[in-house]
PDB file of N, CA and C in Angstrom:
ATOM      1  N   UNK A   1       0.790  -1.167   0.000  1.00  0.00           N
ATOM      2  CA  UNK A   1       0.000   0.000   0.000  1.00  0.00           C
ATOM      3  C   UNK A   1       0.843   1.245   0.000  1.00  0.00           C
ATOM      4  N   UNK A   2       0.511   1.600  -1.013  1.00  0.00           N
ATOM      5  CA  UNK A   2       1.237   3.107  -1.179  1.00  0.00           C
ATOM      6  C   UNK A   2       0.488   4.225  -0.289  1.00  0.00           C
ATOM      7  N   UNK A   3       0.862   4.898   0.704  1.00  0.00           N
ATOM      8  CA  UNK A   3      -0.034   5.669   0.866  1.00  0.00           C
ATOM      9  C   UNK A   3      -0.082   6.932   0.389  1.00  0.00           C
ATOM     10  N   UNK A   4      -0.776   7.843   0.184  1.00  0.00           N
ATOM     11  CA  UNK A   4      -0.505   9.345  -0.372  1.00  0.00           C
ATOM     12  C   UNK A   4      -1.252  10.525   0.788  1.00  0.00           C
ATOM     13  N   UNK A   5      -0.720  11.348   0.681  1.00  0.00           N
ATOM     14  CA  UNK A   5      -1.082  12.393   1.581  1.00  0.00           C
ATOM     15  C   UNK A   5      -1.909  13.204   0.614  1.00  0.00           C
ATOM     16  N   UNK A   6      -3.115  13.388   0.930  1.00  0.00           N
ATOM     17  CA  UNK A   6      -4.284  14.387  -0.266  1.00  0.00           C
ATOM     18  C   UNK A   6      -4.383  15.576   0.835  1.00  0.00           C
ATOM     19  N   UNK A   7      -4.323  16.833   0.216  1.00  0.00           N
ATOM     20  CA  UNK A   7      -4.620  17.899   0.816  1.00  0.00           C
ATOM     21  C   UNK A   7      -5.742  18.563  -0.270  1.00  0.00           C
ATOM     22  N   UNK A   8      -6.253  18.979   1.005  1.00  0.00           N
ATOM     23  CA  UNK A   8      -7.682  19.487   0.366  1.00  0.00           C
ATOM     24  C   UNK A   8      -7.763  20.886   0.386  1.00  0.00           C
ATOM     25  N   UNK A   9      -7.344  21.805  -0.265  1.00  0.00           N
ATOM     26  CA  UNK A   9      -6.828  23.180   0.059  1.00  0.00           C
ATOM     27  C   UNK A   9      -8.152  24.124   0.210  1.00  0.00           C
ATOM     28  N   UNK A  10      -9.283  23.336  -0.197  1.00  0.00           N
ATOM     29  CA  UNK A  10     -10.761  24.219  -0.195  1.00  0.00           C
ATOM     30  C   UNK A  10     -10.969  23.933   1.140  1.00  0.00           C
ATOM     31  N   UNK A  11     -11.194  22.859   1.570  1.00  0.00           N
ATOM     32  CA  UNK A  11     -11.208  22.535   3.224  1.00  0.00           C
ATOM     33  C   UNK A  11     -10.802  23.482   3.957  1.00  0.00           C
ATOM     34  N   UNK A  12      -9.573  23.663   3.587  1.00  0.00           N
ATOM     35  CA  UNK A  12      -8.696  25.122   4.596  1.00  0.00           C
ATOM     36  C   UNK A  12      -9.151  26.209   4.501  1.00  0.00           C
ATOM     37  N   UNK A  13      -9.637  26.229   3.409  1.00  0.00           N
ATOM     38  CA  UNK A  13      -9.766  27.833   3.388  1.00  0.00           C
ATOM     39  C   UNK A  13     -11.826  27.626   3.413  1.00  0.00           C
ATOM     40  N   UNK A  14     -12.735  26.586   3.669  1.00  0.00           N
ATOM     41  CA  UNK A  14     -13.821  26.789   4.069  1.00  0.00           C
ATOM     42  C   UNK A  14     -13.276  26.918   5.597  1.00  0.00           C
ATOM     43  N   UNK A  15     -12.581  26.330   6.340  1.00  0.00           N
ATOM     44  CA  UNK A  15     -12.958  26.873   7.743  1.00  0.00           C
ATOM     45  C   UNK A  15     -12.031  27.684   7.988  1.00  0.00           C
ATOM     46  N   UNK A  16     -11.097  28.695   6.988  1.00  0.00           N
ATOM     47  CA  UNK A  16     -10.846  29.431   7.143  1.00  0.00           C
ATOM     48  C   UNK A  16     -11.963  30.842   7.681  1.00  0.00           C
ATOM     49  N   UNK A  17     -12.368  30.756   6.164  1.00  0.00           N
ATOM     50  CA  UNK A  17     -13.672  31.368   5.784  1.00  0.00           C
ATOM     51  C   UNK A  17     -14.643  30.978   7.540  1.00  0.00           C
ATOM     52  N   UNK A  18     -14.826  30.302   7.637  1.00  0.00           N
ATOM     53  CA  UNK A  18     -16.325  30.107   8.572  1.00  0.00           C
ATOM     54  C   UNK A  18     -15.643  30.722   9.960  1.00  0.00           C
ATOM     55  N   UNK A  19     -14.476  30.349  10.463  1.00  0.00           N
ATOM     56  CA  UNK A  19     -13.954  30.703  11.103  1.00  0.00           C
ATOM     57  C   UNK A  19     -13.957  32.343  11.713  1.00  0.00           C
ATOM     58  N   UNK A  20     -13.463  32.932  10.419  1.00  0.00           N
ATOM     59  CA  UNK A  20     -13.535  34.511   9.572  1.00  0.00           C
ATOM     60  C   UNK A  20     -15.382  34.947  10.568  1.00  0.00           C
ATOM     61  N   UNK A  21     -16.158  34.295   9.946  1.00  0.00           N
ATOM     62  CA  UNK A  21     -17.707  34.398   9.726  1.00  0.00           C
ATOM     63  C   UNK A  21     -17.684  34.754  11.827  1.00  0.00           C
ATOM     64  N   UNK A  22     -17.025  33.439  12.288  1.00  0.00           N
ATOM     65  CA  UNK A  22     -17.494  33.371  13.539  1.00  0.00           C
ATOM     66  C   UNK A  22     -16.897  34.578  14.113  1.00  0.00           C
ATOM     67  N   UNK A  23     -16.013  34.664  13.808  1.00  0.00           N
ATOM     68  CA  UNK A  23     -15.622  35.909  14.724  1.00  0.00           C
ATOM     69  C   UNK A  23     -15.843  37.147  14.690  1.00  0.00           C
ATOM     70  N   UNK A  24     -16.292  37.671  13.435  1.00  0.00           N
ATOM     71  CA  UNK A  24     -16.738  38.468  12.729  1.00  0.00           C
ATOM     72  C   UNK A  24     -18.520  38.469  13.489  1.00  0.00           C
ATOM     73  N   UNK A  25     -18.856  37.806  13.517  1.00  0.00           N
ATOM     74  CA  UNK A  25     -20.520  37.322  14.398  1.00  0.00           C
ATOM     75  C   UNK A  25     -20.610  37.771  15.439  1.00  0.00           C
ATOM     76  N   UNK A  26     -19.186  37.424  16.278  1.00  0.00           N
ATOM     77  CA  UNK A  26     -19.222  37.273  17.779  1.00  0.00           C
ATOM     78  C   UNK A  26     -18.554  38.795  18.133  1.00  0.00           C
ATOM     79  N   UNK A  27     -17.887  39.233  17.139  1.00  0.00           N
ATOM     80  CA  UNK A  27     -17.584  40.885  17.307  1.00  0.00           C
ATOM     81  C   UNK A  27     -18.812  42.251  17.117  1.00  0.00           C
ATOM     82  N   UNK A  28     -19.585  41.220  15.778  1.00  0.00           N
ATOM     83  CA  UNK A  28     -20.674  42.128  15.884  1.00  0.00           C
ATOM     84  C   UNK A  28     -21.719  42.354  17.593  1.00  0.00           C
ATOM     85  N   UNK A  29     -22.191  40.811  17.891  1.00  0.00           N
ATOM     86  CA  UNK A  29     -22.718  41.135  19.145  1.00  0.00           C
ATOM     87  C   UNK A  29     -21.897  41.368  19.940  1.00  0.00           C
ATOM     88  N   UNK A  30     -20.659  41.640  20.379  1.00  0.00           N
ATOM     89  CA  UNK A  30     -19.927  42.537  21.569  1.00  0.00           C
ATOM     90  C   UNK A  30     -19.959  43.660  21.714  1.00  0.00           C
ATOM     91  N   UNK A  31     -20.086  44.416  19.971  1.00  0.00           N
ATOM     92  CA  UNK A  31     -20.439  45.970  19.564  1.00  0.00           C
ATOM     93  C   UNK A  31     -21.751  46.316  20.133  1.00  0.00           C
ATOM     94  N   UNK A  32     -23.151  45.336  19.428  1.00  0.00           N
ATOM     95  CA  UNK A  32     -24.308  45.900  19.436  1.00  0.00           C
ATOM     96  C   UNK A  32     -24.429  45.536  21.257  1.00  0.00           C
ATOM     97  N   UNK A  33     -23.980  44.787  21.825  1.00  0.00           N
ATOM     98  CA  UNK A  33     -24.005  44.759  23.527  1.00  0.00           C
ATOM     99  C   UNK A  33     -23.145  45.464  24.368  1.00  0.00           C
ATOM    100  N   UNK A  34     -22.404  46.308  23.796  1.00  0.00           N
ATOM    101  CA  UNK A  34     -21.357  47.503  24.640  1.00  0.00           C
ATOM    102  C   UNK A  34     -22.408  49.228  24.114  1.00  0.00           C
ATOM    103  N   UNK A  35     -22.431  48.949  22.760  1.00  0.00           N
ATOM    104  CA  UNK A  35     -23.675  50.093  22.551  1.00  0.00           C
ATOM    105  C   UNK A  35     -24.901  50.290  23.298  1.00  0.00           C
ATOM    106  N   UNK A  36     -26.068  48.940  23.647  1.00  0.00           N
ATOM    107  CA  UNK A  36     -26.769  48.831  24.052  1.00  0.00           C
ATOM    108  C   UNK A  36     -26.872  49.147  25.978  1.00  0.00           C
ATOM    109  N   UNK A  37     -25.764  48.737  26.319  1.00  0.00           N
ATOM    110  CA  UNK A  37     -25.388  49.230  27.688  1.00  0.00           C
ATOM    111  C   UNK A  37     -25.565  50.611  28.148  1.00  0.00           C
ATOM    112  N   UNK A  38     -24.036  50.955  27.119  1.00  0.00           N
ATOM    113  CA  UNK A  38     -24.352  52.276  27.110  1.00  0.00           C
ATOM    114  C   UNK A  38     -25.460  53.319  27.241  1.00  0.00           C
ATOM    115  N   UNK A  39     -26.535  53.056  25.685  1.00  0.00           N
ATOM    116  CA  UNK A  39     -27.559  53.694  25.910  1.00  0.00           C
ATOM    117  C   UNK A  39     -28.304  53.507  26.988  1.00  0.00           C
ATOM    118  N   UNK A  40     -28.496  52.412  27.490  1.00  0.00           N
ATOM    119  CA  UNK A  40     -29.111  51.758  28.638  1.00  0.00           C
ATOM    120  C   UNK A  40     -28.522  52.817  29.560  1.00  0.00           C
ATOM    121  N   UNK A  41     -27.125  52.856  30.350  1.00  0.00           N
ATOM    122  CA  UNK A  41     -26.715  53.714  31.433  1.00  0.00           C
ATOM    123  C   UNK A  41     -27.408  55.072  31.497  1.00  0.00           C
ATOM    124  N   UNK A  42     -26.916  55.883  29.836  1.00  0.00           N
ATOM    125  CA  UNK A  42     -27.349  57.274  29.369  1.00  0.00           C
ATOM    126  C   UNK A  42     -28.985  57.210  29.821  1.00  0.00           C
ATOM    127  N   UNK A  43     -29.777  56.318  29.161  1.00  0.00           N
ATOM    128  CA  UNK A  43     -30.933  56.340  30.100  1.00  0.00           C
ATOM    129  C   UNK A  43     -31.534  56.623  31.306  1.00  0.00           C
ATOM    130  N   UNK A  44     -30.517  55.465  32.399  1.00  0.00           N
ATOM    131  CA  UNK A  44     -31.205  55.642  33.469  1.00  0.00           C
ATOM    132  C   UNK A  44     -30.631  56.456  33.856  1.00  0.00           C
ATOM    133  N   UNK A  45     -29.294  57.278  33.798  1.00  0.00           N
ATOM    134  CA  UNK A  45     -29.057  58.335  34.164  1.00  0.00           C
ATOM    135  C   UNK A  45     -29.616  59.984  34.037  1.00  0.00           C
ATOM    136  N   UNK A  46     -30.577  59.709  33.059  1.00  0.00           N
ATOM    137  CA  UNK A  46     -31.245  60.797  32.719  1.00  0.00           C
ATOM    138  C   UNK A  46     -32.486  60.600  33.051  1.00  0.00           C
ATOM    139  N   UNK A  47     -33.490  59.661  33.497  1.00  0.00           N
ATOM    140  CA  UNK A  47     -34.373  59.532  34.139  1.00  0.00           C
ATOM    141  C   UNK A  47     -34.091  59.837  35.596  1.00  0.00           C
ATOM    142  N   UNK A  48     -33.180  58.818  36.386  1.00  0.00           N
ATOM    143  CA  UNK A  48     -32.631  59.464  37.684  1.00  0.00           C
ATOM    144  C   UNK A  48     -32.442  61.329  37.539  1.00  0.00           C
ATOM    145  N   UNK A  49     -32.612  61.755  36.722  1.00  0.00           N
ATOM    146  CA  UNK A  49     -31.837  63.311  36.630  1.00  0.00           C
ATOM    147  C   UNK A  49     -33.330  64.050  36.542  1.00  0.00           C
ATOM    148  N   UNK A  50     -34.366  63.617  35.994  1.00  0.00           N
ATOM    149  CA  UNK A  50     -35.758  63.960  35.694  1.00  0.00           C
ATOM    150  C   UNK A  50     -36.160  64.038  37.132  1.00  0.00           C
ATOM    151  N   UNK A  51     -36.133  62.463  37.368  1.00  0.00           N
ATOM    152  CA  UNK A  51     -36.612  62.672  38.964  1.00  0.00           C
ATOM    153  C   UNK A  51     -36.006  63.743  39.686  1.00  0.00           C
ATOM    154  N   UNK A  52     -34.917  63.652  40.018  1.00  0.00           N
ATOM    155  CA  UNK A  52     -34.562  64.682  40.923  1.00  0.00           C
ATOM    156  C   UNK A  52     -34.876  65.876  40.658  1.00  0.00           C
ATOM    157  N   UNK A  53     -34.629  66.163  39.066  1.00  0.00           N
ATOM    158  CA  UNK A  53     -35.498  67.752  39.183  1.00  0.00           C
ATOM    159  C   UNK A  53     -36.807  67.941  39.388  1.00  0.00           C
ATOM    160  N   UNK A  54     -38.056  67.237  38.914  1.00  0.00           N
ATOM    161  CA  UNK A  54     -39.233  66.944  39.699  1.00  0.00           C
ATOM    162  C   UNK A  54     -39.307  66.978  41.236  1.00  0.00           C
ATOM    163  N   UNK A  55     -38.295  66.486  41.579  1.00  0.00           N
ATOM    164  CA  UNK A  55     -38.702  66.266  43.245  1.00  0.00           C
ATOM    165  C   UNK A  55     -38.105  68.308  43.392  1.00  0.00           C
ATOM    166  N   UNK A  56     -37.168  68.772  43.052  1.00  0.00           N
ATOM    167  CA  UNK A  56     -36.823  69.803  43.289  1.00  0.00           C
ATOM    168  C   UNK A  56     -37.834  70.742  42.935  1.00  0.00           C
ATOM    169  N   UNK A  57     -38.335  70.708  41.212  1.00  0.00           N
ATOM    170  CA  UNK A  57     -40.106  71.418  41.004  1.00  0.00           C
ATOM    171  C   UNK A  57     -40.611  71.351  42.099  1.00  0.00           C
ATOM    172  N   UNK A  58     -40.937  70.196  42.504  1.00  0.00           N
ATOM    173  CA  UNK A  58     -42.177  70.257  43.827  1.00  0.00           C
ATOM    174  C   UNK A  58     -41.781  70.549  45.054  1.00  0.00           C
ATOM    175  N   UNK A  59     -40.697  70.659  45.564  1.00  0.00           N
ATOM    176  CA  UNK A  59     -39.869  71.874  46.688  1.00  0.00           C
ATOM    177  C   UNK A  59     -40.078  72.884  46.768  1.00  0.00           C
ATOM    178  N   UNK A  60     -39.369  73.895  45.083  1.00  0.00           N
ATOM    179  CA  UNK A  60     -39.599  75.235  45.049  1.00  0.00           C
ATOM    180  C   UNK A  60     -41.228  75.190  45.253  1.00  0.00           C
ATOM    181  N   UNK A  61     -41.904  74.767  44.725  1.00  0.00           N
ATOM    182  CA  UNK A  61     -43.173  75.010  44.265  1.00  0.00           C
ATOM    183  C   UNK A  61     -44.020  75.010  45.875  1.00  0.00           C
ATOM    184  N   UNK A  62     -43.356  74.299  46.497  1.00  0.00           N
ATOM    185  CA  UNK A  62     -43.860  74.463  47.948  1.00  0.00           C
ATOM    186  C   UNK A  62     -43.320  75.642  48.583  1.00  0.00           C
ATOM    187  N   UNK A  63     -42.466  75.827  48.527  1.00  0.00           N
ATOM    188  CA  UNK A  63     -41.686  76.717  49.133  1.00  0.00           C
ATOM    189  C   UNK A  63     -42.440  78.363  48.227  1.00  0.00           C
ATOM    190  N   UNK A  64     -42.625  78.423  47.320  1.00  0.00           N
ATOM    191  CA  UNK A  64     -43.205  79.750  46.538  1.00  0.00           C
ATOM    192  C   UNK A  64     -44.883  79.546  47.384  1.00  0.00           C
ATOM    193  N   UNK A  65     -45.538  79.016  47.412  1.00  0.00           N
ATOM    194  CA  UNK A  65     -46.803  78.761  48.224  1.00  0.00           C
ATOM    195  C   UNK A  65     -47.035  79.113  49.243  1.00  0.00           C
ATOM    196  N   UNK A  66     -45.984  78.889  49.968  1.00  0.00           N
ATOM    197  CA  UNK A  66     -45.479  79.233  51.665  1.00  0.00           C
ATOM    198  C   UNK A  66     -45.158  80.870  51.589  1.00  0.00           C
ATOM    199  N   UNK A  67     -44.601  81.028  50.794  1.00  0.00           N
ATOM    200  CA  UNK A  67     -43.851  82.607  50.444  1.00  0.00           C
ATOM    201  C   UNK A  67     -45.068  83.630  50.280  1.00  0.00           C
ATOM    202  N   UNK A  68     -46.202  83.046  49.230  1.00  0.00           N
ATOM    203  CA  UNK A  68     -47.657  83.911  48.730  1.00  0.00           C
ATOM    204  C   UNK A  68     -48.555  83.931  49.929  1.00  0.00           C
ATOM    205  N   UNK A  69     -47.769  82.815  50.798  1.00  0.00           N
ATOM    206  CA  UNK A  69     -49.145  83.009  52.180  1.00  0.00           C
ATOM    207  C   UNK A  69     -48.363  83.847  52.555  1.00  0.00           C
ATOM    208  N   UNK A  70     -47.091  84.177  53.020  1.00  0.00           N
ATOM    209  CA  UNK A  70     -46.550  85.222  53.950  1.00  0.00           C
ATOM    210  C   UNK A  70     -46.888  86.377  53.674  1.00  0.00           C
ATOM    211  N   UNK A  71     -46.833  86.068  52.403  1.00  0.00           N
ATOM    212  CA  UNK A  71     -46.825  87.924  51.913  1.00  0.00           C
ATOM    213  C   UNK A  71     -48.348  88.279  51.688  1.00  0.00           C
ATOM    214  N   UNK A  72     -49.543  87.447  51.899  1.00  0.00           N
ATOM    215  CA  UNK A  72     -50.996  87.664  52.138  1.00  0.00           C
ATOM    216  C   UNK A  72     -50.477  88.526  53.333  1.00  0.00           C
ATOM    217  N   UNK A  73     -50.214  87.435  54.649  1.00  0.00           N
ATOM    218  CA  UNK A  73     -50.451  87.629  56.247  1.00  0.00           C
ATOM    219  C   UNK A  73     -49.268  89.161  56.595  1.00  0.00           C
ATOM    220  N   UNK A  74     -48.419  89.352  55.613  1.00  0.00           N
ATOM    221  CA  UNK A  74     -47.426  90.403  55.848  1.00  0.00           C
ATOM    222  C   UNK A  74     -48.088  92.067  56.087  1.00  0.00           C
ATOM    223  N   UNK A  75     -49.350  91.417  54.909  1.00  0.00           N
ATOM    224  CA  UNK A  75     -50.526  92.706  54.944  1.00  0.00           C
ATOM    225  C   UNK A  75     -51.179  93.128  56.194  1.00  0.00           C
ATOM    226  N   UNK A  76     -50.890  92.606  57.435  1.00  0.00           N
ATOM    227  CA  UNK A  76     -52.195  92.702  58.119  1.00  0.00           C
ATOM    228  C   UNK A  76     -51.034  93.102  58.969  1.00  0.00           C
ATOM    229  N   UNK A  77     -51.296  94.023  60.126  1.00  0.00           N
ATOM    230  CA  UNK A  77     -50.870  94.590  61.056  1.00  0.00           C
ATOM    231  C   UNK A  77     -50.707  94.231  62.274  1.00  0.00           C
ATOM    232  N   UNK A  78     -51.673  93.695  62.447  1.00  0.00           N
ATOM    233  CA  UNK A  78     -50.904  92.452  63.673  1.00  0.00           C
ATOM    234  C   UNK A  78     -50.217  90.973  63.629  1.00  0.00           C
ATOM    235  N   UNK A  79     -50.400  90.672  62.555  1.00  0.00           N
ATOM    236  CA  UNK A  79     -49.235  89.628  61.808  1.00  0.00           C
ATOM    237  C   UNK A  79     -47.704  90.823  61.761  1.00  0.00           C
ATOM    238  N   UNK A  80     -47.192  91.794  61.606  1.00  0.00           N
ATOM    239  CA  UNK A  80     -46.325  92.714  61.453  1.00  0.00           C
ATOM    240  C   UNK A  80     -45.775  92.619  62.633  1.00  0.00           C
ATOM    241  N   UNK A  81     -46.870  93.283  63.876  1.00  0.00           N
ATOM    242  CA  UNK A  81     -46.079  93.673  64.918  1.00  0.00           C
ATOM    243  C   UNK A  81     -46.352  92.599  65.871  1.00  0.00           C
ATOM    244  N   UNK A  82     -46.555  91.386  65.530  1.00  0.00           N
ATOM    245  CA  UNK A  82     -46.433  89.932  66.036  1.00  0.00           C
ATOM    246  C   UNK A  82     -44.858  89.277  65.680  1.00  0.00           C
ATOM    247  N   UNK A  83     -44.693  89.687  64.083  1.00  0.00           N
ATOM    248  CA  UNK A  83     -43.431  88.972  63.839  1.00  0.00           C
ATOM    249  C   UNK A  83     -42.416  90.355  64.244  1.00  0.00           C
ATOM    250  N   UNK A  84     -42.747  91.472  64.375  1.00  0.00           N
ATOM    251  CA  UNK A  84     -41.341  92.234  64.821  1.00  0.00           C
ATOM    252  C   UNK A  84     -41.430  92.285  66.476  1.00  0.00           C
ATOM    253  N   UNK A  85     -42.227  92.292  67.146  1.00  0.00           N
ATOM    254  CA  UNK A  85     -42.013  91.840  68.307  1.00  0.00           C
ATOM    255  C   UNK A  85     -40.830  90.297  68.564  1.00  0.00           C
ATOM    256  N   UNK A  86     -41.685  89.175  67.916  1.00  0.00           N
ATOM    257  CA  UNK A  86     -40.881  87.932  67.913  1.00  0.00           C
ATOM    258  C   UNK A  86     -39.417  88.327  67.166  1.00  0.00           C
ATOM    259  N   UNK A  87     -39.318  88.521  66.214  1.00  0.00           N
ATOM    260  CA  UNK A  87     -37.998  88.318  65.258  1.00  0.00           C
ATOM    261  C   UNK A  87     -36.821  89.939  65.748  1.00  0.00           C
ATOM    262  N   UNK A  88     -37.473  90.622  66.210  1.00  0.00           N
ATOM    263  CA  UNK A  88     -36.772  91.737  66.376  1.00  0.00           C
ATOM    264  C   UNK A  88     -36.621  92.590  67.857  1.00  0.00           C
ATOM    265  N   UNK A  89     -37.393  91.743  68.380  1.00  0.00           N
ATOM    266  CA  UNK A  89     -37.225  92.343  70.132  1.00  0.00           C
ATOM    267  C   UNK A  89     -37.831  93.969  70.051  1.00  0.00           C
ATOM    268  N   UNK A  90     -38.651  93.987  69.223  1.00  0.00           N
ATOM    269  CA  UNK A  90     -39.452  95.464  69.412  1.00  0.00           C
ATOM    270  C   UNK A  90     -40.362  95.552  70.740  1.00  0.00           C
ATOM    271  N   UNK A  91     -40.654  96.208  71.173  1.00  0.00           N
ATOM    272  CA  UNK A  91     -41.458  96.838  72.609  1.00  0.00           C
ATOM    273  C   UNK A  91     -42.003  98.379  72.393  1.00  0.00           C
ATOM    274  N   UNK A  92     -43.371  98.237  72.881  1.00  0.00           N
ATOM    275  CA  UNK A  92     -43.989  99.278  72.634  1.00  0.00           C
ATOM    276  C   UNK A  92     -43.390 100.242  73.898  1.00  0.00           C
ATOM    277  N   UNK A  93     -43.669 101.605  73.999  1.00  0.00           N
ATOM    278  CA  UNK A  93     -43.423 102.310  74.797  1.00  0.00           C
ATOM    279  C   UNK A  93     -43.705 101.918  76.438  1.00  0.00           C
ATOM    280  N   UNK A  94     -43.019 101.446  77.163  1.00  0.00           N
ATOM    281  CA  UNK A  94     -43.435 101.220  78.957  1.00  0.00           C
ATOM    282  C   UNK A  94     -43.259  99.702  79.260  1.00  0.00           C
ATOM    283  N   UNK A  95     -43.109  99.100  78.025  1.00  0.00           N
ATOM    284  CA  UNK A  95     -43.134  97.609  78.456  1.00  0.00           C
ATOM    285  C   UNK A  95     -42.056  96.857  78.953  1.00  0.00           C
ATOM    286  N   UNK A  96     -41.779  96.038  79.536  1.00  0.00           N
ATOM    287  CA  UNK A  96     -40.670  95.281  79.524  1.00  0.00           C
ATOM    288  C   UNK A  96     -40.528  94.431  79.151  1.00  0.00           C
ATOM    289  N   UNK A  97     -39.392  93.965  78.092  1.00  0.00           N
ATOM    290  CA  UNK A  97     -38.994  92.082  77.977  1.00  0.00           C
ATOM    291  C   UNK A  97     -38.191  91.252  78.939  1.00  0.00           C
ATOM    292  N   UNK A  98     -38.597  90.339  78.877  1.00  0.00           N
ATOM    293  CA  UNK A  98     -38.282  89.573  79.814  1.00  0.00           C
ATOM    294  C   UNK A  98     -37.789  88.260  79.124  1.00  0.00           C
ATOM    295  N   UNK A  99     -36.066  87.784  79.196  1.00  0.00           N
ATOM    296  CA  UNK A  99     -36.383  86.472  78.103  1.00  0.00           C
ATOM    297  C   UNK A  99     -35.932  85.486  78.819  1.00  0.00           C
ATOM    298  N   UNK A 100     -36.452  84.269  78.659  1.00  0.00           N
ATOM    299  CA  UNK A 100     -36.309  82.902  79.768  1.00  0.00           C
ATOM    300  C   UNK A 100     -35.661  81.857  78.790  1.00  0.00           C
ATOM    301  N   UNK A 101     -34.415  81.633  79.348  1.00  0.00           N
ATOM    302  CA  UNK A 101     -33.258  81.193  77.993  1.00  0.00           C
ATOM    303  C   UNK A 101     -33.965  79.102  78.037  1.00  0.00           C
ATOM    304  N   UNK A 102     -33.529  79.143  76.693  1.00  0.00           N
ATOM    305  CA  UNK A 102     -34.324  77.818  76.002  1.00  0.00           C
ATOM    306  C   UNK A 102     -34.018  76.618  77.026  1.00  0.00           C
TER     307      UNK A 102
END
């Protein structure tokens, strides 16, 4: 028996080729799954960012509410010399303060 060595040079170069294919496959989904992350992060980072300014809208928005009542009650004259008595140690003529520490 003679033997002979047959090389099949299409063989090589089909799993060259398929080879080529696989990796080429497996690079595409590493791309479209490092992209997809990404946008994913950019997402929730900008929803997290919505919220917080919402929660901050509805702060100021409390806080401006609180402000339109003051400045109703600022009108009235004994709301005035209620808060400058309290905030400013005002005293009418003859009175005395007296302060009893906290």
């Amino acid at each position: 028996m003679t033997g002979k060595i047959v090389n099949y040079p299409d063989r090589s170069r089909k799993d060259l080729t398929r080879k080529f294919a696989i990796i080429f496959f497996i690079i595409c989904i590493l791309v479209s799954l490092y992209l997809f992350i990404g946008q994913t992060c950019a997402y929730l980072q900008v929803k997290k960012e919505i919220k917080d300014l919402k929660s901050s809208v509805e702060m100021i928005e409390a806080d401006n509410e609180r402000l339109k009542e003051e400045i109703i009650l600022l009108q009235d004259k004994e709301y005035l010399e209620i808060q400058a008595r309290k905030h400013l140690g005002m005293v009418r003529p003859g009175e005395i303060i007296f302060f009893v520490g906290d």
